[in-house]
C-alpha atoms as a PDB file:
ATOM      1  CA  UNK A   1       6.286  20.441   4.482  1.00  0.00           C
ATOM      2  CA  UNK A   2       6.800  21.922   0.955  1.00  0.00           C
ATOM      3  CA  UNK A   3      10.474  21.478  -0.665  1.00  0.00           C
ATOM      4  CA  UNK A   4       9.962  22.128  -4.503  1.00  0.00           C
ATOM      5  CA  UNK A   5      10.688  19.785  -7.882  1.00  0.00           C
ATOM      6  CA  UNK A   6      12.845  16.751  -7.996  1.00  0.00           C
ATOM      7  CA  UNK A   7      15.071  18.437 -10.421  1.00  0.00           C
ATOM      8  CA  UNK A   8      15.241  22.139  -8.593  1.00  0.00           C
ATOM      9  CA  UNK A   9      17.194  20.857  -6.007  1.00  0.00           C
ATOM     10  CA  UNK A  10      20.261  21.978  -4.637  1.00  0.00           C
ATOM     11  CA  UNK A  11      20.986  19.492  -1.614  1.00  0.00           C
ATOM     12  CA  UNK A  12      24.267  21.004   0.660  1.00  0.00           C
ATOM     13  CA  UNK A  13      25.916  18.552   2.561  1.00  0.00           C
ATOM     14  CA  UNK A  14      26.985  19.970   5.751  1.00  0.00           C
ATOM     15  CA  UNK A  15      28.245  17.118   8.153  1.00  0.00           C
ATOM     16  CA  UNK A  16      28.815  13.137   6.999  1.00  0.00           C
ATOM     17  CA  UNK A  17      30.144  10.255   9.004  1.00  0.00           C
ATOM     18  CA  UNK A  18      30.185   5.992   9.185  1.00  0.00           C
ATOM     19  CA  UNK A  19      30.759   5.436  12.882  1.00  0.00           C
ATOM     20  CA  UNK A  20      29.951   2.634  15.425  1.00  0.00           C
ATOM     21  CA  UNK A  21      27.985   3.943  18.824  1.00  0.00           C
ATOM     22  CA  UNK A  22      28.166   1.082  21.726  1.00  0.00           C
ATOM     23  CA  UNK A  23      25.017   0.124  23.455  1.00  0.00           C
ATOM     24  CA  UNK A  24      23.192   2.605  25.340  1.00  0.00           C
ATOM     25  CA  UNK A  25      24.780   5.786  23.406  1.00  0.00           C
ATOM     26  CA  UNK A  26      21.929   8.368  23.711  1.00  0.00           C
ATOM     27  CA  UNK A  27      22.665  11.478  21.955  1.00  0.00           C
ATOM     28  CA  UNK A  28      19.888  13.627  23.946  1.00  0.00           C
ATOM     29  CA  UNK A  29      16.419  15.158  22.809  1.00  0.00           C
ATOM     30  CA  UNK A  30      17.773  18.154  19.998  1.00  0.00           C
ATOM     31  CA  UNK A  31      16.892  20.161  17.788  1.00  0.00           C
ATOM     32  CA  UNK A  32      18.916  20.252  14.402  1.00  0.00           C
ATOM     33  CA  UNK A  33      19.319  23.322  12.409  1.00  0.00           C
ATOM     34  CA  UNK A  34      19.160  21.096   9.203  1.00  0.00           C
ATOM     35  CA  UNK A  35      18.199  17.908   8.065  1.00  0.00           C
ATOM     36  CA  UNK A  36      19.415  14.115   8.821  1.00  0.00           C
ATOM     37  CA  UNK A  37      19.508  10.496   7.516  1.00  0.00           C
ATOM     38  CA  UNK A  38      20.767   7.786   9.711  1.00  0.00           C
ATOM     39  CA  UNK A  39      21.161   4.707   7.892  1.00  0.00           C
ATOM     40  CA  UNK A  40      21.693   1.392  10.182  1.00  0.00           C
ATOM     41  CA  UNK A  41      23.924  -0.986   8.891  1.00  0.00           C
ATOM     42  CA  UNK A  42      24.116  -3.332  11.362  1.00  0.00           C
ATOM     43  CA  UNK A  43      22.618  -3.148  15.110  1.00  0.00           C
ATOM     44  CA  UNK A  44      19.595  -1.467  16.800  1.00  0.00           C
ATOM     45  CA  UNK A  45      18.672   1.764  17.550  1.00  0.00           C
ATOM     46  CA  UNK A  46      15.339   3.703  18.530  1.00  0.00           C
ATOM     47  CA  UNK A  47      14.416   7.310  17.357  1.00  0.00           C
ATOM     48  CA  UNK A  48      11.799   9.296  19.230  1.00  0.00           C
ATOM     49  CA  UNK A  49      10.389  12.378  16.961  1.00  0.00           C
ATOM     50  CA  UNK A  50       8.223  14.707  18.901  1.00  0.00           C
ATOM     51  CA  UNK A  51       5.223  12.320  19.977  1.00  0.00           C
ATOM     52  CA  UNK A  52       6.450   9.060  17.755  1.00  0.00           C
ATOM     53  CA  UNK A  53       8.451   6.332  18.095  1.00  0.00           C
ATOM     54  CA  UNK A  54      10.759   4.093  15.887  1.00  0.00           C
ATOM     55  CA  UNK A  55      12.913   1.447  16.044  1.00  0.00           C
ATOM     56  CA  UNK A  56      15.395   1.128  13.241  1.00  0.00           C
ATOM     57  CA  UNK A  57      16.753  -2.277  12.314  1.00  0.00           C
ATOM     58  CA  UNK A  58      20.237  -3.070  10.053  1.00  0.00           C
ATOM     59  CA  UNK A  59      18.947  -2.001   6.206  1.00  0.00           C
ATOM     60  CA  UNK A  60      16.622   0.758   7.418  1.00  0.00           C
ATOM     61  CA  UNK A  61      16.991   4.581   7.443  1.00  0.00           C
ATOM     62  CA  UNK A  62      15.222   7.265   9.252  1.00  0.00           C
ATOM     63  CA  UNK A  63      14.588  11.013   8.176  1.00  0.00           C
ATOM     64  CA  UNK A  64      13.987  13.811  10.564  1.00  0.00           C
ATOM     65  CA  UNK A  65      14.883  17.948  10.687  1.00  0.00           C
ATOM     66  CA  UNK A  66      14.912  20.724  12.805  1.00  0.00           C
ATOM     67  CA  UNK A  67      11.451  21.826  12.664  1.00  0.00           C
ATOM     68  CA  UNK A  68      10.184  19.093  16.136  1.00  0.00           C
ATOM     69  CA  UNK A  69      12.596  17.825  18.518  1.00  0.00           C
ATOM     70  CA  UNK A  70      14.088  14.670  18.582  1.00  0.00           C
ATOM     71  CA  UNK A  71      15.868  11.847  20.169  1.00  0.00           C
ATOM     72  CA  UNK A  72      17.925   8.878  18.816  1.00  0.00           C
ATOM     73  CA  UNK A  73      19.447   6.014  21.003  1.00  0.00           C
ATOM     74  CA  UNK A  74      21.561   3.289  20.509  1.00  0.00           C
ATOM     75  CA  UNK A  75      20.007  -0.253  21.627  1.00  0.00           C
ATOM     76  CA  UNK A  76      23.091  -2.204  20.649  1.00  0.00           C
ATOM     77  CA  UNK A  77      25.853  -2.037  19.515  1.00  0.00           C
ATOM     78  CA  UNK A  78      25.067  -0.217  16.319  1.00  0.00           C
ATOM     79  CA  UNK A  79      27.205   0.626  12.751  1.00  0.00           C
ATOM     80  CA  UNK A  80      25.477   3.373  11.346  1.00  0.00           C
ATOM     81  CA  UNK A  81      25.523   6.549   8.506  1.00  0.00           C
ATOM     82  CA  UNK A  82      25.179  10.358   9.382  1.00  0.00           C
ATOM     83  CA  UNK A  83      24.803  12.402   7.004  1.00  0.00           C
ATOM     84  CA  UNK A  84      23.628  16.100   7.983  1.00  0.00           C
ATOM     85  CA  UNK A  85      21.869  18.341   4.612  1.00  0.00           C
ATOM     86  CA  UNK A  86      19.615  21.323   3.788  1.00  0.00           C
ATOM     87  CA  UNK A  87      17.344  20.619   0.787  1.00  0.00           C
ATOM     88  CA  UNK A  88      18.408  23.740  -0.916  1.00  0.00           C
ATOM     89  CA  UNK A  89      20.959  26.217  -0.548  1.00  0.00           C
ATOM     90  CA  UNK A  90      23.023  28.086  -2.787  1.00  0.00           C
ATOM     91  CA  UNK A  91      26.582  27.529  -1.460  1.00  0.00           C
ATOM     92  CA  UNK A  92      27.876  23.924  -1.715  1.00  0.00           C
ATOM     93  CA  UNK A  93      29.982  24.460   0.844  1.00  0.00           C
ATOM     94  CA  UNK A  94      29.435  22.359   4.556  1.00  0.00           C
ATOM     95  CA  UNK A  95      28.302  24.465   7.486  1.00  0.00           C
ATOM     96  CA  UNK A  96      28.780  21.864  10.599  1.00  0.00           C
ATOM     97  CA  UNK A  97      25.900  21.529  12.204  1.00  0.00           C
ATOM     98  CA  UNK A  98      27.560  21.157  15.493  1.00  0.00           C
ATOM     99  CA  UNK A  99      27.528  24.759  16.894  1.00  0.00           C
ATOM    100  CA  UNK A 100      23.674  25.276  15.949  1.00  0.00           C
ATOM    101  CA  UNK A 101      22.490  22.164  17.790  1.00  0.00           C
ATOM    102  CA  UNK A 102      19.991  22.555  20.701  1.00  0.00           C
ATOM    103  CA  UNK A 103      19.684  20.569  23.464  1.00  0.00           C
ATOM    104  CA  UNK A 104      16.202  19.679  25.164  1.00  0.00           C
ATOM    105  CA  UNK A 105      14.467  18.044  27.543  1.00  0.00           C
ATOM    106  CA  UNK A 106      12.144  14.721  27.308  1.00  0.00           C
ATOM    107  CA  UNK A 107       9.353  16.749  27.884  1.00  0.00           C
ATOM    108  CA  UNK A 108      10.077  18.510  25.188  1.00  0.00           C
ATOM    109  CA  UNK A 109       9.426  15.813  22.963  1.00  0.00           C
ATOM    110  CA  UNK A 110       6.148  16.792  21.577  1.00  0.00           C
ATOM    111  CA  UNK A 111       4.289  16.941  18.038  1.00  0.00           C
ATOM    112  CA  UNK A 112       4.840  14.670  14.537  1.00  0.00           C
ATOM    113  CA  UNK A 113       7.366  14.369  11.990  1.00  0.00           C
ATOM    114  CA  UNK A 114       7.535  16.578   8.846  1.00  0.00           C
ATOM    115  CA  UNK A 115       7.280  15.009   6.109  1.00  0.00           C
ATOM    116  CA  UNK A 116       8.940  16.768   3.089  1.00  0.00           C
ATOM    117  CA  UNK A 117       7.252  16.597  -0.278  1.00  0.00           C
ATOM    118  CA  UNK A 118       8.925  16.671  -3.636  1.00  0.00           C
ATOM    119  CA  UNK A 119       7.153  17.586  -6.880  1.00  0.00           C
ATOM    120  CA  UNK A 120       9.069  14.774  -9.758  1.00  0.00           C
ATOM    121  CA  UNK A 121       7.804  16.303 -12.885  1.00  0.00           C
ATOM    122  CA  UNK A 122       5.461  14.319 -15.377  1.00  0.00           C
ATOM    123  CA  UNK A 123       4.673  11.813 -12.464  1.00  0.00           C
ATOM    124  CA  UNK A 124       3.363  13.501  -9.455  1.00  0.00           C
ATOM    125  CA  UNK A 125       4.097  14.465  -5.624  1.00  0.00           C
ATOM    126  CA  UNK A 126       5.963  12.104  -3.404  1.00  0.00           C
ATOM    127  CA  UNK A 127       6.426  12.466   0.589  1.00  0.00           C
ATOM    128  CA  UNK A 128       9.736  11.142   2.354  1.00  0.00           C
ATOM    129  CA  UNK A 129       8.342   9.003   5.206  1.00  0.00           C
ATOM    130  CA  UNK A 130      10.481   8.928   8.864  1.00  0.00           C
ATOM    131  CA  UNK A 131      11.193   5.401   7.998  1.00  0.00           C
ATOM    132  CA  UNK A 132      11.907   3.106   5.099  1.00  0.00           C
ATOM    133  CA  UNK A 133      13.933   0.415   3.858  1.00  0.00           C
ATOM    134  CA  UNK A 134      16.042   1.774   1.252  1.00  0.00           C
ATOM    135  CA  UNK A 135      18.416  -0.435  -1.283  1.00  0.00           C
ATOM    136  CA  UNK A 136      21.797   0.977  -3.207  1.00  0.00           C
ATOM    137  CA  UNK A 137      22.220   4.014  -0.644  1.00  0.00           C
ATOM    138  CA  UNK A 138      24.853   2.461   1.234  1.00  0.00           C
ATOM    139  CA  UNK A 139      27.783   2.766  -1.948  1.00  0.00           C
ATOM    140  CA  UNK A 140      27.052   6.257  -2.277  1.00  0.00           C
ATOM    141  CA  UNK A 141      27.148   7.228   1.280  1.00  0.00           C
ATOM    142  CA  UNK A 142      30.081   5.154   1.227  1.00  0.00           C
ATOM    143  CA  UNK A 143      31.999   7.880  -0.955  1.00  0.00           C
ATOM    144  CA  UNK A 144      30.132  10.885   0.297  1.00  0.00           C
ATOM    145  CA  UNK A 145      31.879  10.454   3.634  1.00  0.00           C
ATOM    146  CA  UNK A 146      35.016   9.548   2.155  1.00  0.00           C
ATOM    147  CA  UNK A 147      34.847  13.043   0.173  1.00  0.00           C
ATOM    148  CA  UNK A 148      33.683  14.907   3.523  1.00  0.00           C
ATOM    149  CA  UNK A 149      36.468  13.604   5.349  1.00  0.00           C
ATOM    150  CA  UNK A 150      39.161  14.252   2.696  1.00  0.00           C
ATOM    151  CA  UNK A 151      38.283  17.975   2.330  1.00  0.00           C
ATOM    152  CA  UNK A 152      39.814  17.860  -1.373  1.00  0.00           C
ATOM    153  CA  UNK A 153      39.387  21.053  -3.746  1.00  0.00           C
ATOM    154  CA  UNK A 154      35.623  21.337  -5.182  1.00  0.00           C
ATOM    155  CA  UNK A 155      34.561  18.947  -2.334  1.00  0.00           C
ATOM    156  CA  UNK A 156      31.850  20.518  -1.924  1.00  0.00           C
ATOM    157  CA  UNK A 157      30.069  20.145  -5.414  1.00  0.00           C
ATOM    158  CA  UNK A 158      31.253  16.599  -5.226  1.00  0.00           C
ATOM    159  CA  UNK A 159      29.246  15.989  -2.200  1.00  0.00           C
ATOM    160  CA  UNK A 160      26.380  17.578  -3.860  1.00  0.00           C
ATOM    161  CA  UNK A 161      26.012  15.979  -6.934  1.00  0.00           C
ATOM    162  CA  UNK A 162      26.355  12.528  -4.609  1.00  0.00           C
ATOM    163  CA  UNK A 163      23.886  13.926  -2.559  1.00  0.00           C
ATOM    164  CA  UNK A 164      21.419  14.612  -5.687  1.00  0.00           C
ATOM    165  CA  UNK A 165      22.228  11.412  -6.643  1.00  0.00           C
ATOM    166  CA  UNK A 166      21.124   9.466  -3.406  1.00  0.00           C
ATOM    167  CA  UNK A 167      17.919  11.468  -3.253  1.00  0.00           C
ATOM    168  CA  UNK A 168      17.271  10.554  -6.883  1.00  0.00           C
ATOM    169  CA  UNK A 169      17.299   7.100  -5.822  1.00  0.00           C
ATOM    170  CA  UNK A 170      15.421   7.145  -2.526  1.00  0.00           C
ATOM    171  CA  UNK A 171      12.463   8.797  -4.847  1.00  0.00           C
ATOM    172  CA  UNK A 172      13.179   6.463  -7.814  1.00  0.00           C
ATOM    173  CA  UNK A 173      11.979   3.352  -5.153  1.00  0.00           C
ATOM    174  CA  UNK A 174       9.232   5.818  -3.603  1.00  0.00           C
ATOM    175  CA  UNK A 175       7.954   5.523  -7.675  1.00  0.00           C
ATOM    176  CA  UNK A 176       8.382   2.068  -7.750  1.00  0.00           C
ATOM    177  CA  UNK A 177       6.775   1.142  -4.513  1.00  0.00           C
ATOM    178  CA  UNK A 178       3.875   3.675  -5.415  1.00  0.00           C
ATOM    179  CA  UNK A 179       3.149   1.122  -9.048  1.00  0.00           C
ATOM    180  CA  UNK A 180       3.794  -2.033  -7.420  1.00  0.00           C
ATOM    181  CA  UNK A 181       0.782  -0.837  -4.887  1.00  0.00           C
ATOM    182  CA  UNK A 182      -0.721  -0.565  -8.147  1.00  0.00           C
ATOM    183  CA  UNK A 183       0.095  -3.235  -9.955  1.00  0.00           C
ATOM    184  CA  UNK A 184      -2.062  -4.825  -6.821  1.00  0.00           C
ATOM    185  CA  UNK A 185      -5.391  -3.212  -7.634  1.00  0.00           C
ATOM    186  CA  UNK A 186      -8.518  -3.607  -8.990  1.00  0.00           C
ATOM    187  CA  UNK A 187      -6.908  -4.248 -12.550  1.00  0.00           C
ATOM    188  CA  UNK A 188      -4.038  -6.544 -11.340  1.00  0.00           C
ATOM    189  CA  UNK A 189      -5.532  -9.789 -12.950  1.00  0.00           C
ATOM    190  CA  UNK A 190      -5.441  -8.394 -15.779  1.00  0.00           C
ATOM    191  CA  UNK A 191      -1.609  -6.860 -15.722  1.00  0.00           C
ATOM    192  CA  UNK A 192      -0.850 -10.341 -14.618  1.00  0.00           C
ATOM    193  CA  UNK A 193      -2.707 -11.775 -17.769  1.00  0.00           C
ATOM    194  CA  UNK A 194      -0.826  -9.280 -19.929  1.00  0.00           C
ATOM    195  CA  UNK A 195       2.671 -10.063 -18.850  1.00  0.00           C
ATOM    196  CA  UNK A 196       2.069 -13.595 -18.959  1.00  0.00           C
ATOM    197  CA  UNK A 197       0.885 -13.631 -22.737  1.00  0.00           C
ATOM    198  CA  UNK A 198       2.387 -10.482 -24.133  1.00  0.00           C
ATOM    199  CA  UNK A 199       1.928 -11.925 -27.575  1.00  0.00           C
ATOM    200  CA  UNK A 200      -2.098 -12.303 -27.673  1.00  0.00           C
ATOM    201  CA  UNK A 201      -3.935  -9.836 -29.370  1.00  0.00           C
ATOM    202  CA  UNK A 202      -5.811  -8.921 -26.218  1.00  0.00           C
ATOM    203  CA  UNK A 203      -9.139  -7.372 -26.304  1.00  0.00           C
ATOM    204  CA  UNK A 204     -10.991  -4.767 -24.079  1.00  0.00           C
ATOM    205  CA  UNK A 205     -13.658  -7.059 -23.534  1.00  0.00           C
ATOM    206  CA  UNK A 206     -11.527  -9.948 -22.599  1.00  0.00           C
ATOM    207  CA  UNK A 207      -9.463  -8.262 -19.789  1.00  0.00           C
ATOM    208  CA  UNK A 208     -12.461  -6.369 -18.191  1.00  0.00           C
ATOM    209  CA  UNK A 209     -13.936  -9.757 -18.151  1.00  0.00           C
ATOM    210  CA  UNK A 210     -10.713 -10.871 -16.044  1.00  0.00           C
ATOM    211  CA  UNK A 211     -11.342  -8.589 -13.549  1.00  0.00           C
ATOM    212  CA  UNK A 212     -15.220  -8.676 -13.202  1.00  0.00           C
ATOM    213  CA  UNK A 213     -15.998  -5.259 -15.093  1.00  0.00           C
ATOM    214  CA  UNK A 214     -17.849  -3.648 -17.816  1.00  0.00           C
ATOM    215  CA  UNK A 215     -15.343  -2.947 -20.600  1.00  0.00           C
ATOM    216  CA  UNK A 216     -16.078   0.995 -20.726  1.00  0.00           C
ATOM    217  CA  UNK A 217     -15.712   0.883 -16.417  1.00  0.00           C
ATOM    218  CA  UNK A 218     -12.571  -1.489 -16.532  1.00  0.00           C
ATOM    219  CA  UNK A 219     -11.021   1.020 -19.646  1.00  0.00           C
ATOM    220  CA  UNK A 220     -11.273   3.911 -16.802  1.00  0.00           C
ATOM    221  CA  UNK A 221     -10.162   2.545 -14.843  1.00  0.00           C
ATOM    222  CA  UNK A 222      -7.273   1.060 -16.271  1.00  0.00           C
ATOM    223  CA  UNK A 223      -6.377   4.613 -17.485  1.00  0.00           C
ATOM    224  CA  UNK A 224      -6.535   6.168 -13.770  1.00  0.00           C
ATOM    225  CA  UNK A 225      -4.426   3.270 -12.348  1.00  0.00           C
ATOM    226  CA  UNK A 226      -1.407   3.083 -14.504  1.00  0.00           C
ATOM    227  CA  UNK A 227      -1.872   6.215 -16.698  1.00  0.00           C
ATOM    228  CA  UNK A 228      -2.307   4.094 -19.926  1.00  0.00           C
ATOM    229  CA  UNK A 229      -4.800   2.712 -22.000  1.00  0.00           C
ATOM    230  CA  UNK A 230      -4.622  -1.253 -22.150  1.00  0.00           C
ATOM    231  CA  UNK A 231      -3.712  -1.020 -25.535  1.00  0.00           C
ATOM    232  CA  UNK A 232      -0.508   0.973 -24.765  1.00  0.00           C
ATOM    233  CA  UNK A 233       0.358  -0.971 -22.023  1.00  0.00           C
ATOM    234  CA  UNK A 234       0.802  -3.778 -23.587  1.00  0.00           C
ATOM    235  CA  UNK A 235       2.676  -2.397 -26.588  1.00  0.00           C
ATOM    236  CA  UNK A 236       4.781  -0.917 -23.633  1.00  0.00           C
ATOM    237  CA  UNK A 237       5.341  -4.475 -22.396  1.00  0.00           C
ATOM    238  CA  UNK A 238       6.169  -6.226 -25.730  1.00  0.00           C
ATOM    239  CA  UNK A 239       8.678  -3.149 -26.300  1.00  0.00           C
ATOM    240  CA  UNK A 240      10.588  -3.884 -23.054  1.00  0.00           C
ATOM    241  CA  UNK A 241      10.815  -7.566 -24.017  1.00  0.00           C
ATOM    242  CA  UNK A 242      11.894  -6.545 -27.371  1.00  0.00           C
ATOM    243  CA  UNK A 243      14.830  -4.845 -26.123  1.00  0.00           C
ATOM    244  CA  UNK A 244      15.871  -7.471 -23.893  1.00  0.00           C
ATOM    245  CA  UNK A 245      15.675 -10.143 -26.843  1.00  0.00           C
ATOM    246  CA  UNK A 246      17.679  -7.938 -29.052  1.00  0.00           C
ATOM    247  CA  UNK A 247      20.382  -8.007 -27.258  1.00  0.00           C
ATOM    248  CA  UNK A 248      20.692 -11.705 -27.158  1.00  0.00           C
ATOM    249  CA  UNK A 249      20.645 -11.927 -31.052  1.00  0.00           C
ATOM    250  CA  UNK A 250      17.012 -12.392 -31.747  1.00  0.00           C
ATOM    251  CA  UNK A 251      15.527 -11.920 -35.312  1.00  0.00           C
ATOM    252  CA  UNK A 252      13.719  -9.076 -35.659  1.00  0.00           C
ATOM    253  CA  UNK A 253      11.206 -10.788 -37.809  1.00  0.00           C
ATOM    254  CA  UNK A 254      11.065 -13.938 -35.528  1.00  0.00           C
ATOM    255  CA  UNK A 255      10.734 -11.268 -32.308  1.00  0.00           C
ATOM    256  CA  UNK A 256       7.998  -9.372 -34.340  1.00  0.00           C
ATOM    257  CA  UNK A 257       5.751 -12.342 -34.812  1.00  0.00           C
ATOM    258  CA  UNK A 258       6.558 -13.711 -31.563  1.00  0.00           C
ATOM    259  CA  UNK A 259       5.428 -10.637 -29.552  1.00  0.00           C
ATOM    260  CA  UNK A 260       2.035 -10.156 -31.499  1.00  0.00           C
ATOM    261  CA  UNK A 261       2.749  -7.120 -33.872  1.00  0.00           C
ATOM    262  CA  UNK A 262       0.977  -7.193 -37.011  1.00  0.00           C
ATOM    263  CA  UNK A 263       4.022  -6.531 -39.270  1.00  0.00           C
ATOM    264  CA  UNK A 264       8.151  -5.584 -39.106  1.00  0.00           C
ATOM    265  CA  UNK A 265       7.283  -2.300 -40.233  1.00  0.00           C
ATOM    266  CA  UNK A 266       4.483  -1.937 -37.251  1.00  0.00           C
ATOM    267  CA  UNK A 267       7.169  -3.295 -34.768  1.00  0.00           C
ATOM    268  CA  UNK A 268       9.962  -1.239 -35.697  1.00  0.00           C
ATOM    269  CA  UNK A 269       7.923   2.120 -35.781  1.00  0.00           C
ATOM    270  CA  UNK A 270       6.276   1.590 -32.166  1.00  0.00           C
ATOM    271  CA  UNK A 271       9.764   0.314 -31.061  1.00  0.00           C
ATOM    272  CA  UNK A 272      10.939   3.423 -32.581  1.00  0.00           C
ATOM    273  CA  UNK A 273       8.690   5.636 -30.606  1.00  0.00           C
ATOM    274  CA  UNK A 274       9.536   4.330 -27.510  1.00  0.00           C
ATOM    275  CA  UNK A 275      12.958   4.034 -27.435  1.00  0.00           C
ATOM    276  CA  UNK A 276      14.253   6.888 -30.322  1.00  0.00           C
ATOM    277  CA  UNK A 277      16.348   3.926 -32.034  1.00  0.00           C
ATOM    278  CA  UNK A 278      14.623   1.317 -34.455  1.00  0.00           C
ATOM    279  CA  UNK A 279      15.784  -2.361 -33.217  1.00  0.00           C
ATOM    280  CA  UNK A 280      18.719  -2.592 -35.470  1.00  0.00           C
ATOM    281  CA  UNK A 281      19.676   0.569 -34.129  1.00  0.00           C
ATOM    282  CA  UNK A 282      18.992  -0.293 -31.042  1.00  0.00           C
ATOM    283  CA  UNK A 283      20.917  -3.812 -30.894  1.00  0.00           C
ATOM    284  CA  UNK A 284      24.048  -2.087 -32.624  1.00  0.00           C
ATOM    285  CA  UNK A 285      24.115   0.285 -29.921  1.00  0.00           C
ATOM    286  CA  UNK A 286      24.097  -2.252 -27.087  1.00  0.00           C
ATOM    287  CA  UNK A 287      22.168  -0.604 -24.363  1.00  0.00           C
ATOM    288  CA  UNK A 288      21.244  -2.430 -21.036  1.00  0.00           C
ATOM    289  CA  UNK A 289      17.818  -3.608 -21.132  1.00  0.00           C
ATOM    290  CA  UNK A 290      15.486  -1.802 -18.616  1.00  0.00           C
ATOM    291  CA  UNK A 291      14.526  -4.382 -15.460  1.00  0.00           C
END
């Protein structure tokens, strides 16, 4: 299932609730006319989608739409999020899903989940499983059924741009899960090696011997893996360090020499690439360090 780029989107929120459904609570095999995320906070439930089967446990959240039928069913005693959305649509305002819901029968519980894909530009095509174990969503659906239920003017472009901003996250860990797979490769001795002494003048040779390869194969492959050549990488590496050390009052000269670069004028010019600020600049402005 094709939705479009990251940054095309245009989520609608049409239906959002925190409620508590006692043990046993089946809601029936149905077919949504939109989109759903139910997000256990504490309890047990199970979801049936066409042909598969889930359980979802406090901290997990499942995704499922109108295109195969489901079912979702209350184990325990179960706190839980609902929040109803299309993808795209050009009104912000919610359409309940209520009236458009139909109701099945078990047998009716046949084929496999969709799985939406989304295009994030520069870094490639990502595909929203049925179940995951998302961190930071509960805040924001936090507020985007407090906005639902207050029905307050422009509501509905509030609950978008909330929306936006919990898909943005959900694919911002789908990235990071995708390079910590990675980071567990062929090439990870060598990442490890890297991270551990970001201040060694580390040669081709030298890492590909790490990992068992010829230089020229272990370059490739390095480059196909993480997108980077070795040399970048670590420059990369000693940058985000950099940063982090600025901001507790490190010497630039002191951080320079620490972190391997040949001169002040060498550090400050790749810093400056990286970041758009030279270090001074970049201490005087006090920004965050990146984790």
């Amino acid at each position: 299932m094709s939705i479009r780029a990251l940054d095309e989107l245009m989520p609608t929120v049409n239906f959002a609730s925190r409620a508590t459904a006692l043990p046993g609570t089946d809601w029936g095999v149905r077919l949504i006319p939109d989109c759903q995320l139910v997000y256990v906070v504490s309890g047990h439930a199970e979801l049936n989608v066409g042909e598969c089967f889930y359980e979802i446990r406090a901290g997990e959240c499942v995704y499922y739409d109108g295109e195969i039928p489901h079912r979702l069913l209350a184990l325990g005693t179960t706190d839980y999020y609902s929040i109803h959305f299309q993808w795209t649509r050009h009104s912000s305002r919610p359409l309940h899903p209520g009236h458009s819901i139909r109701y099945m029968e078990p047998r009716d519980l046949i084929g496999k989940p969709l799985h939406p894909k989304v295009e994030i530009p520069d870094i490639g095509e990502f595909t929203l499983p049925t179940k995951w174990s998302p961190s930071g969503l509960e805040p924001i659906f936090t507020k985007i059924v407090k906005e639902y239920e207050l029905e307050q003017p422009g509501y509905g472009v509030s609950l978008r741009a909330l929306m936006m901003q919990a898909l943005s996250l959900i694919f911002r860990q789908l990235v990071g899960q995708r390079s910590e797979q990675r980071s567990r490769s062929r090439i990870d001795p060598a990442i490890q090696a890297m991270q551990e002494q970001p201040g060694k003048n580390w040669a081709v040779s030298e890492l590909a011997a790490i990992c068992g390869y010829h230089p020229i194969h272990f370059a490739k492959l390095f480059k196909e893996e993480i997108g980077l050549l070795p040399k970048h990488y670590i420059i990369g590496e000693r940058i985000k360090l950099a940063k982090r050390a600025l901001l507790q009052g490190e010497k630039v000269e002191a951080l320079s020499e620490r972190l391997g670069f040949t001169s002040i004028h060498y550090f400050s010019h790749q810093f400056k690439h990286l970041t758009g600020l030279t270090p001074t600049e970049f201490r005087m402005h006090g920004r965050p360090p990146e984790s």
